[in-house]
Protein backbone atom coordinates (compact mmCIF):
# COMPACT_ATOMS: atom_id res chain seq x y z
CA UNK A 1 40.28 116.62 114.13
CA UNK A 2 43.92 117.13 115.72
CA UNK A 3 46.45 114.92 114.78
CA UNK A 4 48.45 113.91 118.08
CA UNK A 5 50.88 111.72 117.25
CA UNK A 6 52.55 111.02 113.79
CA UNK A 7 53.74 107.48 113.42
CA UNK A 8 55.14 107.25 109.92
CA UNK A 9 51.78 106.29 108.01
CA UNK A 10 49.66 106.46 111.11
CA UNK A 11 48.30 109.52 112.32
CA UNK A 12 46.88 109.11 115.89
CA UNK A 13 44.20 111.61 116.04
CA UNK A 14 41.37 112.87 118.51
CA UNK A 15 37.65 111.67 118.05
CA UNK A 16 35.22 114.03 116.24
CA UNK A 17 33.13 115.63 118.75
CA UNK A 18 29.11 116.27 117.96
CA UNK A 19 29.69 119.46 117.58
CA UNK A 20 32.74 119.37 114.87
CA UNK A 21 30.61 116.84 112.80
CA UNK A 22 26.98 119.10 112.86
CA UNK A 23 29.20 121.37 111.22
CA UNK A 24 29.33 119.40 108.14
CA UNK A 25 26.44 119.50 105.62
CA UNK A 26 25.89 115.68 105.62
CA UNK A 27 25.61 115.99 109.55
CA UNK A 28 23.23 119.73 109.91
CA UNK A 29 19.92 117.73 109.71
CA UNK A 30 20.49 114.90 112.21
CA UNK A 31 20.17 114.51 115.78
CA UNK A 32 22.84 113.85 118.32
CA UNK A 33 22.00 109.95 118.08
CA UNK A 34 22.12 109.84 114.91
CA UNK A 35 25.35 111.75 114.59
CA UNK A 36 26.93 109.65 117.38
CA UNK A 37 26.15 106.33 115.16
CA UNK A 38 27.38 107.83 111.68
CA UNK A 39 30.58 108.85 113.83
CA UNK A 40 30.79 105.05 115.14
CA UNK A 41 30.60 103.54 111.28
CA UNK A 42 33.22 106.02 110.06
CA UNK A 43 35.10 105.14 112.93
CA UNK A 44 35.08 101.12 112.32
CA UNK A 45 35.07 101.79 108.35
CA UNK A 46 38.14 103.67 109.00
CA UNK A 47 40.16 101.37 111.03
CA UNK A 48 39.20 98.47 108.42
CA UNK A 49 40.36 100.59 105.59
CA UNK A 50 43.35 101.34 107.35
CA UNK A 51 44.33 97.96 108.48
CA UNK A 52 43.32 96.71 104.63
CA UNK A 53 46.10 99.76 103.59
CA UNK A 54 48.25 98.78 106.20
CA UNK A 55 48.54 95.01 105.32
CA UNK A 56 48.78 95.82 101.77
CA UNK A 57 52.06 97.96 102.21
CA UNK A 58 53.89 95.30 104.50
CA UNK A 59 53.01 92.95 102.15
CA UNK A 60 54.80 95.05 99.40
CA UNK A 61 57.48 96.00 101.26
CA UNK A 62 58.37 92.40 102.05
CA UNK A 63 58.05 91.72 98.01
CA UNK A 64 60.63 94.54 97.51
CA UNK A 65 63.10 93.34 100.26
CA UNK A 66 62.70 90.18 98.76
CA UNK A 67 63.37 91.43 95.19
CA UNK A 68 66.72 93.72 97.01
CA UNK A 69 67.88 89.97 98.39
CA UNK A 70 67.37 87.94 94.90
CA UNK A 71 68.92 90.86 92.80
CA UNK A 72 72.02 90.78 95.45
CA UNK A 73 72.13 86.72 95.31
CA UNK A 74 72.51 87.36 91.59
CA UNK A 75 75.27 89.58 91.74
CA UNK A 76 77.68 87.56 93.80
């Protein structure tokens, strides 16, 4: 997989061909259909995970701007 385009956390990357993935042992013994669906699920587990990741980190960074704001509130 080649990465593209590098967006802070994001990585924008190019599909997995068939061929890239039958190179992998978990991938040797099936046939293209099959390979073409375990690509799909990776696929949609990976942009869940991702949005799941990505959610969690805006969520913390708003807790830590938050926690910047109330510290300089303090200090005034």
């Amino acid at each position: 997989m080649k990465t593209l385009v590098g967006i802070k956390d994001l990585q924008i990357t190019e599909d997995l061909t068939l061929e890239e993935a039958k190179k992998f042992d978990c991938c040797k013994d099936l046939n293209d259909e099959e390979t073409k669906e375990l690509l799909e699920v990776l696929k949609i587990f990976t942009e869940i995970a991702f949005s799941v990741y990505a959610k969690k980190k805006v969520e913390a960074e708003k807790k830590k701007q938050d926690g910047e704001n109330k510290e300089f509130n303090l200090a005034a």
